[in-house]
PDB file of N, CA and C in Angstrom:
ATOM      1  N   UNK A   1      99.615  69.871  96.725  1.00  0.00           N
ATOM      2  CA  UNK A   1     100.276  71.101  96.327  1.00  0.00           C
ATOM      3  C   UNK A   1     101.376  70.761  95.306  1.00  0.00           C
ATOM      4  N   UNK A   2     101.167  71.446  94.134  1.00  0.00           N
ATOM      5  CA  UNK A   2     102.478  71.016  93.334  1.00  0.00           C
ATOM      6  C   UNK A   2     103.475  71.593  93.728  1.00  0.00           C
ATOM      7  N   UNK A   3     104.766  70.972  92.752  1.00  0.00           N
ATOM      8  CA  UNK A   3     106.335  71.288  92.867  1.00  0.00           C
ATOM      9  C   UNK A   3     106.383  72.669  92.713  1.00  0.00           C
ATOM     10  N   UNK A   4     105.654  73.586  91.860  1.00  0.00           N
ATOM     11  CA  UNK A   4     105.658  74.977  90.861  1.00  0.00           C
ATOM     12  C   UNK A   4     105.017  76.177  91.562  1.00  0.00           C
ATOM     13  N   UNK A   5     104.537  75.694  92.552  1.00  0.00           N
ATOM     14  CA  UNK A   5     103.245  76.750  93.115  1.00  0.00           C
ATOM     15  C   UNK A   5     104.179  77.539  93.809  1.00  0.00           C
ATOM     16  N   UNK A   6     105.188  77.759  94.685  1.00  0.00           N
ATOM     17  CA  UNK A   6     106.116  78.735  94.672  1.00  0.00           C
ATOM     18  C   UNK A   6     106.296  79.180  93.707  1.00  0.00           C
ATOM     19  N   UNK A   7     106.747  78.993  92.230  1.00  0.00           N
ATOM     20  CA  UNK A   7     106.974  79.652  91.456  1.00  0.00           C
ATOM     21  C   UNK A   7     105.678  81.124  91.010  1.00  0.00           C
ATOM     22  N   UNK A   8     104.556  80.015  91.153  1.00  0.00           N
ATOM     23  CA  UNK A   8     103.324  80.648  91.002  1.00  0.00           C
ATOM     24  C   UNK A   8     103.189  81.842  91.877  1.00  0.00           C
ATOM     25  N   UNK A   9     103.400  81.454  92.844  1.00  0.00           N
ATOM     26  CA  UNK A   9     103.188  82.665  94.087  1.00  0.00           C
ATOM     27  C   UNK A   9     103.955  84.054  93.981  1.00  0.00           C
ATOM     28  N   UNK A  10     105.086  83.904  93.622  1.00  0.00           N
ATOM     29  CA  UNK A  10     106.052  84.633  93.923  1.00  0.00           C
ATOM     30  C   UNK A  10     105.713  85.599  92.061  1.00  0.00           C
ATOM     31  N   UNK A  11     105.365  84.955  90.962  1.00  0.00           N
ATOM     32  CA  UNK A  11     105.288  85.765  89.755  1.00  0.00           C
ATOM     33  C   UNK A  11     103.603  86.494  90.337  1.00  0.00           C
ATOM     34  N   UNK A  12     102.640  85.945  90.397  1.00  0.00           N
ATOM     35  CA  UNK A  12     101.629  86.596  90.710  1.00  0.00           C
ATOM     36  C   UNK A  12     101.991  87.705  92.223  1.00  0.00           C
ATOM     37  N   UNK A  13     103.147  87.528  92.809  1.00  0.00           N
ATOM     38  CA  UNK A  13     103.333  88.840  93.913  1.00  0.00           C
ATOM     39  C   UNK A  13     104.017  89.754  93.225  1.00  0.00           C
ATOM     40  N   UNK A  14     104.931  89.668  92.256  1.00  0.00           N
ATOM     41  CA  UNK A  14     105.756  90.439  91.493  1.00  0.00           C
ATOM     42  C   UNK A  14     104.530  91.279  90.419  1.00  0.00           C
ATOM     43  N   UNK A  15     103.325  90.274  89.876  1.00  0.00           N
ATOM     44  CA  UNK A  15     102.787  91.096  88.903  1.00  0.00           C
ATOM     45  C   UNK A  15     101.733  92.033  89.589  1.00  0.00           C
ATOM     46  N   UNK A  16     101.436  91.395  91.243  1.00  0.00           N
ATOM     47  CA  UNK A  16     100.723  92.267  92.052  1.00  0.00           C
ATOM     48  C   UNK A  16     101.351  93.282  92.791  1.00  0.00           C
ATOM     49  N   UNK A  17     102.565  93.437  92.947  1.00  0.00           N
ATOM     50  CA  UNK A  17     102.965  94.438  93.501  1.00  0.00           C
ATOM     51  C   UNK A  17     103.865  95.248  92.712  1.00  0.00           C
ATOM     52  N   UNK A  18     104.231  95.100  91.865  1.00  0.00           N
ATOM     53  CA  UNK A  18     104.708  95.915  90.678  1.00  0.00           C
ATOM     54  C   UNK A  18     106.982  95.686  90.948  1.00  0.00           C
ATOM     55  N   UNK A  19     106.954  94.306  91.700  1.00  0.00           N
ATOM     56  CA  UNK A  19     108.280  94.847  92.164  1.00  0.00           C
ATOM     57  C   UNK A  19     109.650  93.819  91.158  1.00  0.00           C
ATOM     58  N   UNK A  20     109.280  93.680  90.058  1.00  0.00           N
ATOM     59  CA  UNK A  20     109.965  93.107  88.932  1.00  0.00           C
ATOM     60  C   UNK A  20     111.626  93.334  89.318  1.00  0.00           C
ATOM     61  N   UNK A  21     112.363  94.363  89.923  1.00  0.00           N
ATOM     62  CA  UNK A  21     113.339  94.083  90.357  1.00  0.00           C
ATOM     63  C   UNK A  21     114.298  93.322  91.411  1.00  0.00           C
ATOM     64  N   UNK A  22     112.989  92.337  92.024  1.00  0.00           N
ATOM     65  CA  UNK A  22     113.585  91.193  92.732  1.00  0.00           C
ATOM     66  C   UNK A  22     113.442  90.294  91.651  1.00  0.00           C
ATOM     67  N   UNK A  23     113.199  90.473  90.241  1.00  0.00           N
ATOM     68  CA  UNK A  23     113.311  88.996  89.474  1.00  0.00           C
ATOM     69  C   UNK A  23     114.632  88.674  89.553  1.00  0.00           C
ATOM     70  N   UNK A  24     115.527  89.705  88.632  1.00  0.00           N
ATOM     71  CA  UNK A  24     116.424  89.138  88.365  1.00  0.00           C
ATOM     72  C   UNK A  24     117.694  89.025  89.640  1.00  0.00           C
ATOM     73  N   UNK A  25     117.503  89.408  91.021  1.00  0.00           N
ATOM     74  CA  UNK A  25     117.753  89.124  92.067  1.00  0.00           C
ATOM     75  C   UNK A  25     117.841  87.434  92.422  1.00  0.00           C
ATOM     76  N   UNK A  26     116.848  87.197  92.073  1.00  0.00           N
ATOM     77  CA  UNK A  26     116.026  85.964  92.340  1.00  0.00           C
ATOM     78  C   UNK A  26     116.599  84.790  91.551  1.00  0.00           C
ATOM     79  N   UNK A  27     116.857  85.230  90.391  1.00  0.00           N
ATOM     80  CA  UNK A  27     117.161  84.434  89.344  1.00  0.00           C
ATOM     81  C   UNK A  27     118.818  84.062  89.596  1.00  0.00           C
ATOM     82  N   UNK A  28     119.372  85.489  89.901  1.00  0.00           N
ATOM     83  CA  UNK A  28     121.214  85.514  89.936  1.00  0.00           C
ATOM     84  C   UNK A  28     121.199  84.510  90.996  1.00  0.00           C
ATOM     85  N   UNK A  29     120.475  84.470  92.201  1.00  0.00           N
ATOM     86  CA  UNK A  29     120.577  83.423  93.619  1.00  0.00           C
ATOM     87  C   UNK A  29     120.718  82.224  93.093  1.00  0.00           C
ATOM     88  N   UNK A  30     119.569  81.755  91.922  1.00  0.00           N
ATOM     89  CA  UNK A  30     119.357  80.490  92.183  1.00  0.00           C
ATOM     90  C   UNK A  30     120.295  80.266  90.949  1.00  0.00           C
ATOM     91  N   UNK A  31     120.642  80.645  90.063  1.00  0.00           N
ATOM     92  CA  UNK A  31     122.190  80.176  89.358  1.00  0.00           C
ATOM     93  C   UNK A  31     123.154  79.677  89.839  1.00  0.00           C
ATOM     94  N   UNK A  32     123.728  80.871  91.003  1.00  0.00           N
ATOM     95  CA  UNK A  32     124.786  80.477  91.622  1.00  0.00           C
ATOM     96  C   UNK A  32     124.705  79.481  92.471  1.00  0.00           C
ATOM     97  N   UNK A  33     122.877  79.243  93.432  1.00  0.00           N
ATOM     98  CA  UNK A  33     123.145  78.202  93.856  1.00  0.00           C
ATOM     99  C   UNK A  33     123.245  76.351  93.114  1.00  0.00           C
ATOM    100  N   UNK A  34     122.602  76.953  91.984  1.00  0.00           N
ATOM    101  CA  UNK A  34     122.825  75.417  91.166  1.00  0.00           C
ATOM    102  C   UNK A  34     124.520  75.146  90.792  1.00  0.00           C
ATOM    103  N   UNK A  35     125.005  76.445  90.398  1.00  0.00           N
ATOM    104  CA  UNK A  35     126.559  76.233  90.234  1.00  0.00           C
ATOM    105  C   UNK A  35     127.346  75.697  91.078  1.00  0.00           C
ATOM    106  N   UNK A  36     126.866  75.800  92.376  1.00  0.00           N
ATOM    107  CA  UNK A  36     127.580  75.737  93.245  1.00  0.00           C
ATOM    108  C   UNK A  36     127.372  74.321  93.917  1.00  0.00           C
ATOM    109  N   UNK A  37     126.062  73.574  93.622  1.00  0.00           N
ATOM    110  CA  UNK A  37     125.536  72.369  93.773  1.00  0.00           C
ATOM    111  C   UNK A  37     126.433  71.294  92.829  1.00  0.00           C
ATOM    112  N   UNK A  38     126.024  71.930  91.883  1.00  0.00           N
ATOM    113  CA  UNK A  38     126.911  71.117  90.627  1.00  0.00           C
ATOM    114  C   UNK A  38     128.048  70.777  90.374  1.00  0.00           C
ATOM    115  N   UNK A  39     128.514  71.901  91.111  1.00  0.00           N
ATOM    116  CA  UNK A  39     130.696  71.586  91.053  1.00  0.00           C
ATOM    117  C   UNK A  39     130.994  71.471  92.244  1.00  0.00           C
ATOM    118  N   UNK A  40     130.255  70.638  93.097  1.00  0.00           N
ATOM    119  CA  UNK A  40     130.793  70.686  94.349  1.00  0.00           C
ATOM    120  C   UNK A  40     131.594  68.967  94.545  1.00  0.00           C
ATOM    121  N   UNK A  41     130.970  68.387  93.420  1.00  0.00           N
ATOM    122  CA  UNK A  41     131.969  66.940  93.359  1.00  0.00           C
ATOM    123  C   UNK A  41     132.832  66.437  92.377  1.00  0.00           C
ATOM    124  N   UNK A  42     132.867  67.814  91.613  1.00  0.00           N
ATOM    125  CA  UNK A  42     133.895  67.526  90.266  1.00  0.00           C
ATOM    126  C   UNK A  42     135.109  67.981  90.174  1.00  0.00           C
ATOM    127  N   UNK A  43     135.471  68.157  89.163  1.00  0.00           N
ATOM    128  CA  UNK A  43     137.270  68.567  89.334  1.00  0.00           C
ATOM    129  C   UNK A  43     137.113  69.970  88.983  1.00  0.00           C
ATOM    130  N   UNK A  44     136.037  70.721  88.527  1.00  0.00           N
ATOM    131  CA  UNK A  44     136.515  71.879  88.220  1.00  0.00           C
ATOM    132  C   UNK A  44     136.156  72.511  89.922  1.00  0.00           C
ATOM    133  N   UNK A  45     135.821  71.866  90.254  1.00  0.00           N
ATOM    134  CA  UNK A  45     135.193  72.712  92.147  1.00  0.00           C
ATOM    135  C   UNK A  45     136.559  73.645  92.301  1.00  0.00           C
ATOM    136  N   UNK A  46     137.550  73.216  92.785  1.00  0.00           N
ATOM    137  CA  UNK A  46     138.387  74.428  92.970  1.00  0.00           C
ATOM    138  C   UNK A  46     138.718  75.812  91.876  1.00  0.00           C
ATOM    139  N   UNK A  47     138.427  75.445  90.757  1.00  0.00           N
ATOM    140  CA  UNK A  47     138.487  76.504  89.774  1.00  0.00           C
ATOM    141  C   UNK A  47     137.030  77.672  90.072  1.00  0.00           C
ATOM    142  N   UNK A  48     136.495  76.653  90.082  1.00  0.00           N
ATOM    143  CA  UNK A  48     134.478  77.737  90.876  1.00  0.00           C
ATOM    144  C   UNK A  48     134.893  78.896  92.010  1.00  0.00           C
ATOM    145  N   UNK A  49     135.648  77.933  93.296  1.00  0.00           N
ATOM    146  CA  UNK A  49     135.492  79.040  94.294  1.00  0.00           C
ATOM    147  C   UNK A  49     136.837  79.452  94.046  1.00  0.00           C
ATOM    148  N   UNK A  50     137.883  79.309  93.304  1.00  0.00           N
ATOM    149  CA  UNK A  50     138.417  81.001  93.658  1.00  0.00           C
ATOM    150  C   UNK A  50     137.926  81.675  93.014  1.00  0.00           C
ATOM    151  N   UNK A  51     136.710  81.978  91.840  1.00  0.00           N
ATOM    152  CA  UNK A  51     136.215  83.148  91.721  1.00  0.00           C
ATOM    153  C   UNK A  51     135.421  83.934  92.594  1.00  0.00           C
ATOM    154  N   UNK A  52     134.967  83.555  93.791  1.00  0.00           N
ATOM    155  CA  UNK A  52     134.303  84.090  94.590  1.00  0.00           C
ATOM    156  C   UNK A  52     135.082  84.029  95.983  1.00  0.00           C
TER     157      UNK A  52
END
């Protein structure tokens, strides 16, 4: 099973069920969770979470 086939799954359920407004749902999640991966050992980390 490749790395992508979630990706696969989830665009072929969106183009089968017509529900394109969990994309960009989907998309805002996994931003913040890379942001939040990413500055979690650097110096700007405290500047990240007081925005949230």
């Amino acid at each position: 099973m490749s790395k992508f086939s979630i990706v696969k799954e989830f665009w072929d359920f969106l183009k089968a069920r017509k529900k394109w407004w969990l994309a960009p749902i989907v998309i805002v999640l996994l931003l913040l969770g890379a942001l939040i991966v990413l500055t979690q050992s650097s110096a700007v980390a405290p500047f990240i979470y007081t925005l949230f």
